[in-house]
C-alpha atoms as a PDB file:
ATOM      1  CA  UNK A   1      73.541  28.584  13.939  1.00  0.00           C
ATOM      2  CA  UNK A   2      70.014  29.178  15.574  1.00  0.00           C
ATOM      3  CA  UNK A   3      68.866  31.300  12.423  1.00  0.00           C
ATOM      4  CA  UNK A   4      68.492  27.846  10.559  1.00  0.00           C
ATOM      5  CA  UNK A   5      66.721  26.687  13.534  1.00  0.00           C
ATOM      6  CA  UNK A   6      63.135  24.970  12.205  1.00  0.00           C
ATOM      7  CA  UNK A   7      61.576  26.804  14.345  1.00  0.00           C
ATOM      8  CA  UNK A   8      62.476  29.920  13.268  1.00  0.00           C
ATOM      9  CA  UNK A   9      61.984  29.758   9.202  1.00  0.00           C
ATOM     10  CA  UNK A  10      60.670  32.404   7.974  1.00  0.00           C
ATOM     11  CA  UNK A  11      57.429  30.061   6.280  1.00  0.00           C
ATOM     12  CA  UNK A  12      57.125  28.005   9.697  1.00  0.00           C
ATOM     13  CA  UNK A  13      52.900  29.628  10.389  1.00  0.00           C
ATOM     14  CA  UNK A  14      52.490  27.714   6.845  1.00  0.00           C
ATOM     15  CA  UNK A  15      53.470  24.448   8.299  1.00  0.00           C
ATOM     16  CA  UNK A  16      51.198  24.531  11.405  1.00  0.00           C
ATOM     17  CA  UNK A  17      47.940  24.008  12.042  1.00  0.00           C
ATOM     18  CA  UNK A  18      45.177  24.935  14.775  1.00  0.00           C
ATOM     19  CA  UNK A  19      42.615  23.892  15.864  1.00  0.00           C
ATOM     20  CA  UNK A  20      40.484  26.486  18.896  1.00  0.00           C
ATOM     21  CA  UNK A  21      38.053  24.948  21.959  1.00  0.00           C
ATOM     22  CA  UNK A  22      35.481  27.176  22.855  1.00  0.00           C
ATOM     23  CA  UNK A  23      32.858  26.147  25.584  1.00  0.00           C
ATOM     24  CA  UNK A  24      29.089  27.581  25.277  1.00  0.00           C
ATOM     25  CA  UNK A  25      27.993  31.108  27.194  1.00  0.00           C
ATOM     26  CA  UNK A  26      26.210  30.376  30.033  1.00  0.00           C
ATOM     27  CA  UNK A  27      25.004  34.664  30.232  1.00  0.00           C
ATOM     28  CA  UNK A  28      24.532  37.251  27.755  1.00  0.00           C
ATOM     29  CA  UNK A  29      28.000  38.668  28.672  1.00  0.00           C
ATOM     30  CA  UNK A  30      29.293  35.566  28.111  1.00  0.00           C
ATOM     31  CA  UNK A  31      27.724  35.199  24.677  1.00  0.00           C
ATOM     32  CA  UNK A  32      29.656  38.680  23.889  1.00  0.00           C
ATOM     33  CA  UNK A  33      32.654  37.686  25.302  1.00  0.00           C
ATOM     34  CA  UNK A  34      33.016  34.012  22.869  1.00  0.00           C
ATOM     35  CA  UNK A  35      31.358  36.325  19.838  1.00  0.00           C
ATOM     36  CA  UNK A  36      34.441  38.082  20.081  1.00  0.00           C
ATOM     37  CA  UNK A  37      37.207  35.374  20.898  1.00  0.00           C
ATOM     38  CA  UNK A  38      35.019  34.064  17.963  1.00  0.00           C
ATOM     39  CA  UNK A  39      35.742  36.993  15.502  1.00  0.00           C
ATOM     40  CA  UNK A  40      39.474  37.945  16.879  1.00  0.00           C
ATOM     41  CA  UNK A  41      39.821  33.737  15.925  1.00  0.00           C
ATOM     42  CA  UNK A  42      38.197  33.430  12.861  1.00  0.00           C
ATOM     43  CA  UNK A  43      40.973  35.123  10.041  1.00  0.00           C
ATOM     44  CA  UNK A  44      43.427  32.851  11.936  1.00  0.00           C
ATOM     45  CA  UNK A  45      41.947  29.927   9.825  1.00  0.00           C
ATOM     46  CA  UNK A  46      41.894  26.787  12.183  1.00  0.00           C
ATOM     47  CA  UNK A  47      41.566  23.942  11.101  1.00  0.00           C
ATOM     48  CA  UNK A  48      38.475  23.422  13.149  1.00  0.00           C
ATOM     49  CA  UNK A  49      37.097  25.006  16.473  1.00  0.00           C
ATOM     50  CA  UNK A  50      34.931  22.718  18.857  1.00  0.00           C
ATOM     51  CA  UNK A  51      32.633  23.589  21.331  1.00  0.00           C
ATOM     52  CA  UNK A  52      31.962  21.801  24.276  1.00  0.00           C
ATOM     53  CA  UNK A  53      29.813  20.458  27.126  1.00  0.00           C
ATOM     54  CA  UNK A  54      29.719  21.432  30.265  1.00  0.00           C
ATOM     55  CA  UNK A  55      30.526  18.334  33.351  1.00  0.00           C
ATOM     56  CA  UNK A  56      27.346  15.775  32.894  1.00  0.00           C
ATOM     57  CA  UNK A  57      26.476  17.116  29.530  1.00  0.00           C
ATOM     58  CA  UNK A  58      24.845  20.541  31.296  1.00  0.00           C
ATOM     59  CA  UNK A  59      25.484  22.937  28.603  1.00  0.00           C
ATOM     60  CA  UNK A  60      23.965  20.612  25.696  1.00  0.00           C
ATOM     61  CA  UNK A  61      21.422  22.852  24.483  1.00  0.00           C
ATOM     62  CA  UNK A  62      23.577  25.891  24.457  1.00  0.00           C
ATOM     63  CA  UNK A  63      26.048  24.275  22.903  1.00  0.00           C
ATOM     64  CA  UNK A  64      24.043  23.546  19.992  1.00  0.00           C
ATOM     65  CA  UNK A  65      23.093  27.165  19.688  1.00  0.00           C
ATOM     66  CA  UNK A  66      26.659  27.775  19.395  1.00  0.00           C
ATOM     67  CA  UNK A  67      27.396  25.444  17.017  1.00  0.00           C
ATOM     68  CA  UNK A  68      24.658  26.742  14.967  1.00  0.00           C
ATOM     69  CA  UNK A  69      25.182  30.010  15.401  1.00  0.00           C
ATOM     70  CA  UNK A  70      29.176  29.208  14.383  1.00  0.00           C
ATOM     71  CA  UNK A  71      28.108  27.277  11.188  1.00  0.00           C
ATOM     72  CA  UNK A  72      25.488  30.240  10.297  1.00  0.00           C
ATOM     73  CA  UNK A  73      27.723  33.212  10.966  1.00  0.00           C
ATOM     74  CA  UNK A  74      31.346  32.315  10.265  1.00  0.00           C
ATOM     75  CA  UNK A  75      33.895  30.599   8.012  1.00  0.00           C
ATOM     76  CA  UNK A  76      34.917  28.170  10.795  1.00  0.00           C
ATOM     77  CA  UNK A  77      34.528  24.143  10.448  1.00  0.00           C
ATOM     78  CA  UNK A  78      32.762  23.462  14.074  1.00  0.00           C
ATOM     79  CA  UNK A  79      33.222  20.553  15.893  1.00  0.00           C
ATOM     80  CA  UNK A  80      30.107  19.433  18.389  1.00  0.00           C
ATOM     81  CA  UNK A  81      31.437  17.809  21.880  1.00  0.00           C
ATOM     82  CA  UNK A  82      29.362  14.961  22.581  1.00  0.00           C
ATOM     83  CA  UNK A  83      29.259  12.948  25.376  1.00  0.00           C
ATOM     84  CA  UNK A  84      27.453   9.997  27.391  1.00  0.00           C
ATOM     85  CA  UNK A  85      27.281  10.826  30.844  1.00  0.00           C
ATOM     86  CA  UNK A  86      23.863  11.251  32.523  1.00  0.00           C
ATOM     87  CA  UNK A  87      22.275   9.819  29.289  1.00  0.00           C
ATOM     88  CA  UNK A  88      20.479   6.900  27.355  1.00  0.00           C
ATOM     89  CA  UNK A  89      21.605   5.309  23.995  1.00  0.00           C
ATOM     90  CA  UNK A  90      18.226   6.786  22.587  1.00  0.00           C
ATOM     91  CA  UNK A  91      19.098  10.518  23.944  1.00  0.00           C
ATOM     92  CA  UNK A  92      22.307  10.370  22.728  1.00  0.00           C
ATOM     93  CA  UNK A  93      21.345   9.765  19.468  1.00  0.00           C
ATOM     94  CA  UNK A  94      18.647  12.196  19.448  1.00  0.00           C
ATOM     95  CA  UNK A  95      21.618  14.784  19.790  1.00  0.00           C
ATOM     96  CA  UNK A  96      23.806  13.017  16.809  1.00  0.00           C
ATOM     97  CA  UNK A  97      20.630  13.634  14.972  1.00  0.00           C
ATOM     98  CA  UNK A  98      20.119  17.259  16.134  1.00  0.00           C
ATOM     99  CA  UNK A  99      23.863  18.163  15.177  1.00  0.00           C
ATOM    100  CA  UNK A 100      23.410  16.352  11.580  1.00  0.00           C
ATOM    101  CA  UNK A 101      20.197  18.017  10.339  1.00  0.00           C
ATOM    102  CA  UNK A 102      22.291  21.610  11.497  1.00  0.00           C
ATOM    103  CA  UNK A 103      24.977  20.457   9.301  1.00  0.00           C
ATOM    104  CA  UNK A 104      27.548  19.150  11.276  1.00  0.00           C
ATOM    105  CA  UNK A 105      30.250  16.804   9.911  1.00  0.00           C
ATOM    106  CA  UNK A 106      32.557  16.948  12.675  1.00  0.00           C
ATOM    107  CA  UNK A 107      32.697  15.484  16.216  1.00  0.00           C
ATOM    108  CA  UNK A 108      34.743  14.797  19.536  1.00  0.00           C
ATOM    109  CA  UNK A 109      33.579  12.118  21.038  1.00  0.00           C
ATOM    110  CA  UNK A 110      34.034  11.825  24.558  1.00  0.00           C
ATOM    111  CA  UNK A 111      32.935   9.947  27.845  1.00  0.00           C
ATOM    112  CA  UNK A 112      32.668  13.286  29.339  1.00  0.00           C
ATOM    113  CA  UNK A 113      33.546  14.316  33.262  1.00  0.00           C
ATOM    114  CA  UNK A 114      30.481  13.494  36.233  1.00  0.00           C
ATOM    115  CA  UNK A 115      28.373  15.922  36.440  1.00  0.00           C
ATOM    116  CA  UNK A 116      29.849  16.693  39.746  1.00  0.00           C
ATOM    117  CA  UNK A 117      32.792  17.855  38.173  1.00  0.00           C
ATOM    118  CA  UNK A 118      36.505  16.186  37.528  1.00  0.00           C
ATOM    119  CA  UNK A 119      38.017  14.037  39.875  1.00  0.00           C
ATOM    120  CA  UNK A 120      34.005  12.388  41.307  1.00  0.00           C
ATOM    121  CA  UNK A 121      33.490   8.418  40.642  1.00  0.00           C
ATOM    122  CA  UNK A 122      32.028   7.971  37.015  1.00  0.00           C
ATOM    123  CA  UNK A 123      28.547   5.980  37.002  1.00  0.00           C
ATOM    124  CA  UNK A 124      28.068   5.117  33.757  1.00  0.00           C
ATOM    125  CA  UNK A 125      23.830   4.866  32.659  1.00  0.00           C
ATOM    126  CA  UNK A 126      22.405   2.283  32.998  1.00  0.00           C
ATOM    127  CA  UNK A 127      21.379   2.503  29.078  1.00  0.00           C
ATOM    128  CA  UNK A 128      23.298   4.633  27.686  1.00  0.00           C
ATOM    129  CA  UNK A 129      26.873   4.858  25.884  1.00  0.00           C
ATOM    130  CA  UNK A 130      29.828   3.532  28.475  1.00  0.00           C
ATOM    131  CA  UNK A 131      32.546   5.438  27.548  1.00  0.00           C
ATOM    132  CA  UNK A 132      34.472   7.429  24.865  1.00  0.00           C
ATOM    133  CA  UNK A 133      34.570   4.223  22.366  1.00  0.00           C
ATOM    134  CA  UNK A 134      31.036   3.328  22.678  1.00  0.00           C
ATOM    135  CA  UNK A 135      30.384   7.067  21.529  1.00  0.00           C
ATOM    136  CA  UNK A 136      32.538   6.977  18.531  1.00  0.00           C
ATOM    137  CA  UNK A 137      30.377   3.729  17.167  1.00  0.00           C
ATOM    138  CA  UNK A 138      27.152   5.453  17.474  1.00  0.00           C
ATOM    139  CA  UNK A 139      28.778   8.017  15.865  1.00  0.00           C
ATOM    140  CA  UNK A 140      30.011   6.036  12.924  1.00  0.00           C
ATOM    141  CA  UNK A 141      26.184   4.127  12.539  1.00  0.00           C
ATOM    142  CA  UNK A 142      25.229   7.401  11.827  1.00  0.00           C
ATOM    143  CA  UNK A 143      27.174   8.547   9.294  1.00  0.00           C
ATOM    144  CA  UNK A 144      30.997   9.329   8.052  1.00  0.00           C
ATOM    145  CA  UNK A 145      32.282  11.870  10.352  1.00  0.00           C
ATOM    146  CA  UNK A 146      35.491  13.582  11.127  1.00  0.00           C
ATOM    147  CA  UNK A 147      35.881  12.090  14.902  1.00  0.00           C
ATOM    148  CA  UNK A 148      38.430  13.259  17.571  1.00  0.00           C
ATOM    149  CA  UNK A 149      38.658  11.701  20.851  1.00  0.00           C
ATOM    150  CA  UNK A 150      40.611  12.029  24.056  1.00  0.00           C
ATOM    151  CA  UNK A 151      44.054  10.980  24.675  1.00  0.00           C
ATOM    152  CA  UNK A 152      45.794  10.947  28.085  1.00  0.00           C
ATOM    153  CA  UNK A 153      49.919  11.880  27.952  1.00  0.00           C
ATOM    154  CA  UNK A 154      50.312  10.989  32.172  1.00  0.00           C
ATOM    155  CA  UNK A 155      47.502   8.609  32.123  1.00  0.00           C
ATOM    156  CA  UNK A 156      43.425   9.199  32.623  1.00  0.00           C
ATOM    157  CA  UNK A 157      43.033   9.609  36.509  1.00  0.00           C
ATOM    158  CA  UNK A 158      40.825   6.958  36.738  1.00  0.00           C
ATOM    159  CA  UNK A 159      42.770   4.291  34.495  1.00  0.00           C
ATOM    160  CA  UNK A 160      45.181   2.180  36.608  1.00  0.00           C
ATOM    161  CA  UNK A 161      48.120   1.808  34.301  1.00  0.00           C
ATOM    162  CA  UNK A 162      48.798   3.337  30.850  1.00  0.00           C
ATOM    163  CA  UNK A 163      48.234  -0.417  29.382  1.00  0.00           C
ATOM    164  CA  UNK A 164      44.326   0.245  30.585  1.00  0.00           C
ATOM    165  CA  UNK A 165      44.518   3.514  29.244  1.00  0.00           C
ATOM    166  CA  UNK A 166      46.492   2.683  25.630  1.00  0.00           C
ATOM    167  CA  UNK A 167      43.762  -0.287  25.052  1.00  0.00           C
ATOM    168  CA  UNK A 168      41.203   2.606  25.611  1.00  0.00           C
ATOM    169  CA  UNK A 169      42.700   4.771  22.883  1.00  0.00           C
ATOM    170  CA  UNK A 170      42.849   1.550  20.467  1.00  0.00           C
ATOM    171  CA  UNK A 171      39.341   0.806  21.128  1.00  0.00           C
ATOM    172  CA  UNK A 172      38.430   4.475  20.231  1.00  0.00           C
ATOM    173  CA  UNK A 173      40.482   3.996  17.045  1.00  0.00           C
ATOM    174  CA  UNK A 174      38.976   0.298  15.604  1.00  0.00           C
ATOM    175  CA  UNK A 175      35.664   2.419  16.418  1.00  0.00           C
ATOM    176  CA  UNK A 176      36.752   4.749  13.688  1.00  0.00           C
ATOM    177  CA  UNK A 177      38.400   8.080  15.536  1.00  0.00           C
ATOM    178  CA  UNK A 178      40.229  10.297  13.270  1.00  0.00           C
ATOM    179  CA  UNK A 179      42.643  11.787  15.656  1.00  0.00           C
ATOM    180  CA  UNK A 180      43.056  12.275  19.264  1.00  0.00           C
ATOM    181  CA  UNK A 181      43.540  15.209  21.157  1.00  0.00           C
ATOM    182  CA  UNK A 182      45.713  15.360  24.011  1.00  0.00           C
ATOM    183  CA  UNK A 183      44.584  16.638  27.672  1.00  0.00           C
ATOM    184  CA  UNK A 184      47.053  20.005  28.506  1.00  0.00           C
ATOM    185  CA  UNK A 185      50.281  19.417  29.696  1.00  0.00           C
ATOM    186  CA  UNK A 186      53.091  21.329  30.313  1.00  0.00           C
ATOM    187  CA  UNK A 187      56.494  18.912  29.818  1.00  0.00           C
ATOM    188  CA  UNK A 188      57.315  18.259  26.277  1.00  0.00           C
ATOM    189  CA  UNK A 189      59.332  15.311  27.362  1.00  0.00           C
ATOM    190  CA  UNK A 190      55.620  13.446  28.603  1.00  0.00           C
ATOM    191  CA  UNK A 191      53.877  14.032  25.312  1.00  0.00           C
ATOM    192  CA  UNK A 192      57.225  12.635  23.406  1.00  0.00           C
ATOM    193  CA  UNK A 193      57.203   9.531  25.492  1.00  0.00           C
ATOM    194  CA  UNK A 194      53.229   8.912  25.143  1.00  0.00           C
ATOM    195  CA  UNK A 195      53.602   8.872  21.796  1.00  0.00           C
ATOM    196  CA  UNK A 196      55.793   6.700  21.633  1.00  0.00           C
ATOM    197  CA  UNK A 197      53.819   4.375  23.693  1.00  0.00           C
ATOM    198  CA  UNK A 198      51.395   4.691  21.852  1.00  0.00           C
ATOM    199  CA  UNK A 199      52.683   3.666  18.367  1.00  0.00           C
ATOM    200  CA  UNK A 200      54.578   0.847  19.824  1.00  0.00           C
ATOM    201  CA  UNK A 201      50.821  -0.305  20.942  1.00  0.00           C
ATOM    202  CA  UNK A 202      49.930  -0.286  17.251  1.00  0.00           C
ATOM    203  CA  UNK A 203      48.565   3.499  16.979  1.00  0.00           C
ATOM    204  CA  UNK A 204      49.329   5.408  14.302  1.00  0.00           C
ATOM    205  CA  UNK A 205      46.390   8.340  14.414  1.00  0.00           C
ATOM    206  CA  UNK A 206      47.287  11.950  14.539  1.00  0.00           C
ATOM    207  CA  UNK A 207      47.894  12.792  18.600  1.00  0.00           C
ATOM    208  CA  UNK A 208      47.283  16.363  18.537  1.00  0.00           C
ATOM    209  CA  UNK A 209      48.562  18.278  21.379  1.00  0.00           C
ATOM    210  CA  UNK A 210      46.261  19.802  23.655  1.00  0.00           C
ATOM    211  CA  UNK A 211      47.666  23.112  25.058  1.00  0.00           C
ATOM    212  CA  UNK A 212      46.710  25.315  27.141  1.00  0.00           C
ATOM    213  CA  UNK A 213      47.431  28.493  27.813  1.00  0.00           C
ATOM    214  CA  UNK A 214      47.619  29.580  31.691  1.00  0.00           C
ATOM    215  CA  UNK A 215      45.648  32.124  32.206  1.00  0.00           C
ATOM    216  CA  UNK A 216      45.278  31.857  35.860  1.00  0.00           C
ATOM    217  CA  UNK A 217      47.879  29.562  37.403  1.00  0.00           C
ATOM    218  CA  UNK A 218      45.967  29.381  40.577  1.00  0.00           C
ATOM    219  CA  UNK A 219      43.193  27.695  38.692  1.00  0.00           C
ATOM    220  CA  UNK A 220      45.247  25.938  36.427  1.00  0.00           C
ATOM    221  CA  UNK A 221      47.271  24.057  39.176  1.00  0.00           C
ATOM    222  CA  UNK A 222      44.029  22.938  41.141  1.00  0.00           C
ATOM    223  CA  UNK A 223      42.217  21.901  38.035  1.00  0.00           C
ATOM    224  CA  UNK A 224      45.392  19.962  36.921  1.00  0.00           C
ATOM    225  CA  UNK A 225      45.560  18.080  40.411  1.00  0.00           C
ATOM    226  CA  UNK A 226      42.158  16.980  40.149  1.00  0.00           C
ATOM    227  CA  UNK A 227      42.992  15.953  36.056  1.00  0.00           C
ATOM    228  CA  UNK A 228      45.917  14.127  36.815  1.00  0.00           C
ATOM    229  CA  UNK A 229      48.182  16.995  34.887  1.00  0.00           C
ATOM    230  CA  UNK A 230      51.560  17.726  36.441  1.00  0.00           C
ATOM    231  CA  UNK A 231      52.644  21.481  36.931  1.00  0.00           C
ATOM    232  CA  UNK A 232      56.243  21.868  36.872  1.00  0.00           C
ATOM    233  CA  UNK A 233      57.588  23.775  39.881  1.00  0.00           C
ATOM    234  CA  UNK A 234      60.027  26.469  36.613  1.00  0.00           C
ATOM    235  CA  UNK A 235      56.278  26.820  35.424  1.00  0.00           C
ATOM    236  CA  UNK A 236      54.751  28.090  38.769  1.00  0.00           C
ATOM    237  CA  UNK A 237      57.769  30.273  39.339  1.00  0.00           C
ATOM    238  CA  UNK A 238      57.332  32.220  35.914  1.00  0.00           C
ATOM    239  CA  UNK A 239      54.220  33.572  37.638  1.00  0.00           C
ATOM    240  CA  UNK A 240      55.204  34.425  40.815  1.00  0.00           C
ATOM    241  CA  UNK A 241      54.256  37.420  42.175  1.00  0.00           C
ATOM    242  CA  UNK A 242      51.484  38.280  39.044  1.00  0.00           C
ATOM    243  CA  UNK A 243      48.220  37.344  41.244  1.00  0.00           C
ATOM    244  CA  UNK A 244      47.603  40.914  40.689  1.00  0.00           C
ATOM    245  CA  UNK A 245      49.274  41.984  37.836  1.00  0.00           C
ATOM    246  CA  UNK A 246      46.879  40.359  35.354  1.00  0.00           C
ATOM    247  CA  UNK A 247      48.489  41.836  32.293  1.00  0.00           C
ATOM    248  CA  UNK A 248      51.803  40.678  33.015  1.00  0.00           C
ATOM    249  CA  UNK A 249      50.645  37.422  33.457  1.00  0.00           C
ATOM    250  CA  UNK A 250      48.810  36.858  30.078  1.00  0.00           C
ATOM    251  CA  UNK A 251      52.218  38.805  28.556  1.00  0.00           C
ATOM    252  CA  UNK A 252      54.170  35.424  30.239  1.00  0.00           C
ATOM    253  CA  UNK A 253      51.204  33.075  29.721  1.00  0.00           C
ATOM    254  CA  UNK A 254      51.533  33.777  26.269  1.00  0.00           C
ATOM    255  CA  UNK A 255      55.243  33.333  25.790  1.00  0.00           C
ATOM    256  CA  UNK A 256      55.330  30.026  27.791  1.00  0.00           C
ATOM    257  CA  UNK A 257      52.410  28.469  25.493  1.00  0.00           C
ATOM    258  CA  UNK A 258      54.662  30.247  22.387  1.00  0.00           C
ATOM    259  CA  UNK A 259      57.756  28.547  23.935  1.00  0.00           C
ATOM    260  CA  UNK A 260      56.252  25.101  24.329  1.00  0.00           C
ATOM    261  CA  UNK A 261      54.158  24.849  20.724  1.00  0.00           C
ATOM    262  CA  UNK A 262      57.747  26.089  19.123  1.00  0.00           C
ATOM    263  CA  UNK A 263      59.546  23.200  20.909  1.00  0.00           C
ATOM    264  CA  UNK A 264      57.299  20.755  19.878  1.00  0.00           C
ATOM    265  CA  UNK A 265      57.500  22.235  16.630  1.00  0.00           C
ATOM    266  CA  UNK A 266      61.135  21.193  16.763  1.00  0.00           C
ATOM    267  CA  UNK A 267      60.329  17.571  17.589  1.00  0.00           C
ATOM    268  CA  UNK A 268      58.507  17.606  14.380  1.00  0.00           C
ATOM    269  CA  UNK A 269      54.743  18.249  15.931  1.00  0.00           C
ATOM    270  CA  UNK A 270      52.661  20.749  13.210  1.00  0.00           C
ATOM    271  CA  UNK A 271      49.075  20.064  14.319  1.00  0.00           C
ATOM    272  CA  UNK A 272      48.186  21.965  17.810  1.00  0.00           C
ATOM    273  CA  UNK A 273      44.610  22.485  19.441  1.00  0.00           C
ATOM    274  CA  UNK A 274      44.313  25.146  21.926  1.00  0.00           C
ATOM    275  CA  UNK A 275      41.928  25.316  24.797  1.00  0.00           C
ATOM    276  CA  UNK A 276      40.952  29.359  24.575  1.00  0.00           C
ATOM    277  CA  UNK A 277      38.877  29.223  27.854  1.00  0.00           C
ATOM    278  CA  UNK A 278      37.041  31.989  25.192  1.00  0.00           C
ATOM    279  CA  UNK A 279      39.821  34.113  25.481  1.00  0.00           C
ATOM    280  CA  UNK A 280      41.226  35.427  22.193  1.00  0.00           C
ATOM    281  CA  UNK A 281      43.945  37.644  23.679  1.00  0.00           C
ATOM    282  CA  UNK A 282      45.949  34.968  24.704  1.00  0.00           C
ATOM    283  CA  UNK A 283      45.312  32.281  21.464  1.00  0.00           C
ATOM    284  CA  UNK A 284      45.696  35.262  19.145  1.00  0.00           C
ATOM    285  CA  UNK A 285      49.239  36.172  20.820  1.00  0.00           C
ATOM    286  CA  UNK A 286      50.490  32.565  20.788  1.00  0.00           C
ATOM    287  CA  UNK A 287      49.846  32.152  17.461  1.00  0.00           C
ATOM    288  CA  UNK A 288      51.177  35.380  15.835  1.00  0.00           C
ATOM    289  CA  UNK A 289      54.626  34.124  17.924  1.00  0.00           C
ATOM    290  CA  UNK A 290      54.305  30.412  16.561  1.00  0.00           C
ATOM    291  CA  UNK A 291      54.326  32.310  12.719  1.00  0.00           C
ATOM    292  CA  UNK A 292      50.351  32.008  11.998  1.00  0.00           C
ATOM    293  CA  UNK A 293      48.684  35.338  10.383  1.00  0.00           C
ATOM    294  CA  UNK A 294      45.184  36.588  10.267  1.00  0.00           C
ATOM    295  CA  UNK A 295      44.361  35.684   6.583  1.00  0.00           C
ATOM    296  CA  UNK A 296      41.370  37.235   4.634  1.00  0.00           C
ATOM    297  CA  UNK A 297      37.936  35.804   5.184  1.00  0.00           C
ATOM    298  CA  UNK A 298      35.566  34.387   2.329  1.00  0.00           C
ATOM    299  CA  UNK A 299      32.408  35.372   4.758  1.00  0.00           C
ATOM    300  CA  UNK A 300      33.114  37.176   7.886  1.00  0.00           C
ATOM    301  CA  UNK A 301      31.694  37.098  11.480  1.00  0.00           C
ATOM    302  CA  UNK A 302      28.045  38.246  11.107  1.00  0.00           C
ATOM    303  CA  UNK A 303      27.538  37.771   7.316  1.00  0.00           C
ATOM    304  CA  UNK A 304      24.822  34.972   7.736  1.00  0.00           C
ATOM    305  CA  UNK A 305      24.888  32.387   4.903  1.00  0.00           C
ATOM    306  CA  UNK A 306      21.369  33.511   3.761  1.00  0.00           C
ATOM    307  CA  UNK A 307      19.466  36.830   5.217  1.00  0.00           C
ATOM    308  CA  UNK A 308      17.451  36.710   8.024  1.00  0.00           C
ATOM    309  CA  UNK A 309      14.824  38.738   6.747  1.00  0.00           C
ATOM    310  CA  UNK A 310      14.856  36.985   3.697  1.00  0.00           C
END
């Protein structure tokens, strides 16, 4: 009976979407490195790719290079991060304004972490944007974008229930947010009951899953303490022993983040947004498991949209 499993249809890559994150090159080897994530991406034909900002909005100038540089040299739709931390209303909207005149028509709107990283005390500015809703209004007095915002399966770390943290999200969506995108996790079960939640609160946007694949578990497992993420123990034990066997453990990264999309999948999810950490081995190999094929491109990766001689 598993051959008429959903899952498994022949046609299932045609009935799932994807959307990439990428996050701006701080070096010139890191510039090569997203160029090609960024090409080894593109014929996989996301639905969007965003780019974002590093902790206190750090990487804001780079990431508008990228963006530009994504929107001038590919086929992908970008998405610009934007957030409000460290920054006045009149900045803020300086950078809505700097994104529009590029071309931009899509956003994620966020609060954004300290700029002392995940897990510090948040201080909003004293004139500036408070917090993720506040960010999707200016967005909306400046024109009619495509928004995403944040969404929080076990619960921001700084909320203190998931009421706080629901009313959030509504806020965010009577502001005018298309869809919200999940922070990682790793049990199916929590994103199935936050859902849930969250329609019975009156919330019937798309909440896109937010996966990520593990490419260091080390890493993972500290950053997710400091997110509020839970790590299953069954998902630390599928890479024991691979601290230095880096190839097996993107061959089992990849076939976890396969195993979990594919589940979901099941539970009738088709819309999934993958944070690459800018590395297209991994995305690439989750999605040719999941069913989703490189397709031809109408302009490829370095085929400007006008000449730059001209």
């Amino acid at each position: 009976m598993n051959q008429f499993r959903f899952s498994r249809r022949p046609d299932i890559g045609d009935k799932i979407r994807v959307s990439f994150e990428f996050f701006p090159p701080k070096t010139d080897e890191m510039e090569t490195r997203l160029w090609e994530t960024v090409t080894r991406l593109e014929p996989l034909k996301p639905n969007f790719v965003s780019v974002t900002y590093g902790a206190g909005g750090s990487t804001r100038e780079r990431t508008a290079r990228t963006v530009k540089r994504i929107l001038d040299q590919s086929a992908l739709p970008p998405a610009a991060h934007l957030t409000c931390i460290d920054a006045d209303k009149e900045s803020v909207d300086q950078v809505i304004r700097q994104f529009v005149d590029l071309g931009v028509t899509r956003f994620v709107a966020l609060r954004g972490d300290p700029a002392a990283g995940v897990g510090t005390r948040y201080q909003p500015h004293p004139g500036g944007y408070a917090n993720g809703a506040d960010m999707v209004a200016a967005l909306k007095r400046h024109g009619d974008f495509d928004i995403s915002v944040s969404a929080y399966p076990e619960k921001h770390p700084e909320s203190p229930d998931f009421a706080t943290d629901i009313e959030m999200l509504k806020r965010k969506v009577d502001n005018g947010a298309t869809r919200a995108i999940t922070q990682f996790f790793f049990d199916n079960d929590i994103y199935e009951r936050y859902v849930e939640r969250v329609r019975r609160a009156g919330i019937y946007i798309p909440i896109v899953p937010g996966i990520l694949p593990v490419h260091n578990i080390r890493q993972v497992a500290n950053f997710s303490a400091r997110a509020g993420a839970h790590v299953p123990a069954w998902l630390s034990e599928r890479f024991e022993g691979l601290d230095d066997d880096p190839q097996t453990h993107a061959l089992v990264a990849s076939a976890v983040a396969a195993e979990q999309v594919l589940d979901l999948v099941e539970r009738g999810v088709s819309d999934f947004h993958f944070y690459t950490m800018n590395r297209a081995d991994l995305a690439f190999a989750i999605c040719h498991m999941i069913g989703i094929r490189s397709q031809p491109s109408e302009r490829g990766i370095g085929e400007a949209a006008g000449s730059a001689a001209a």
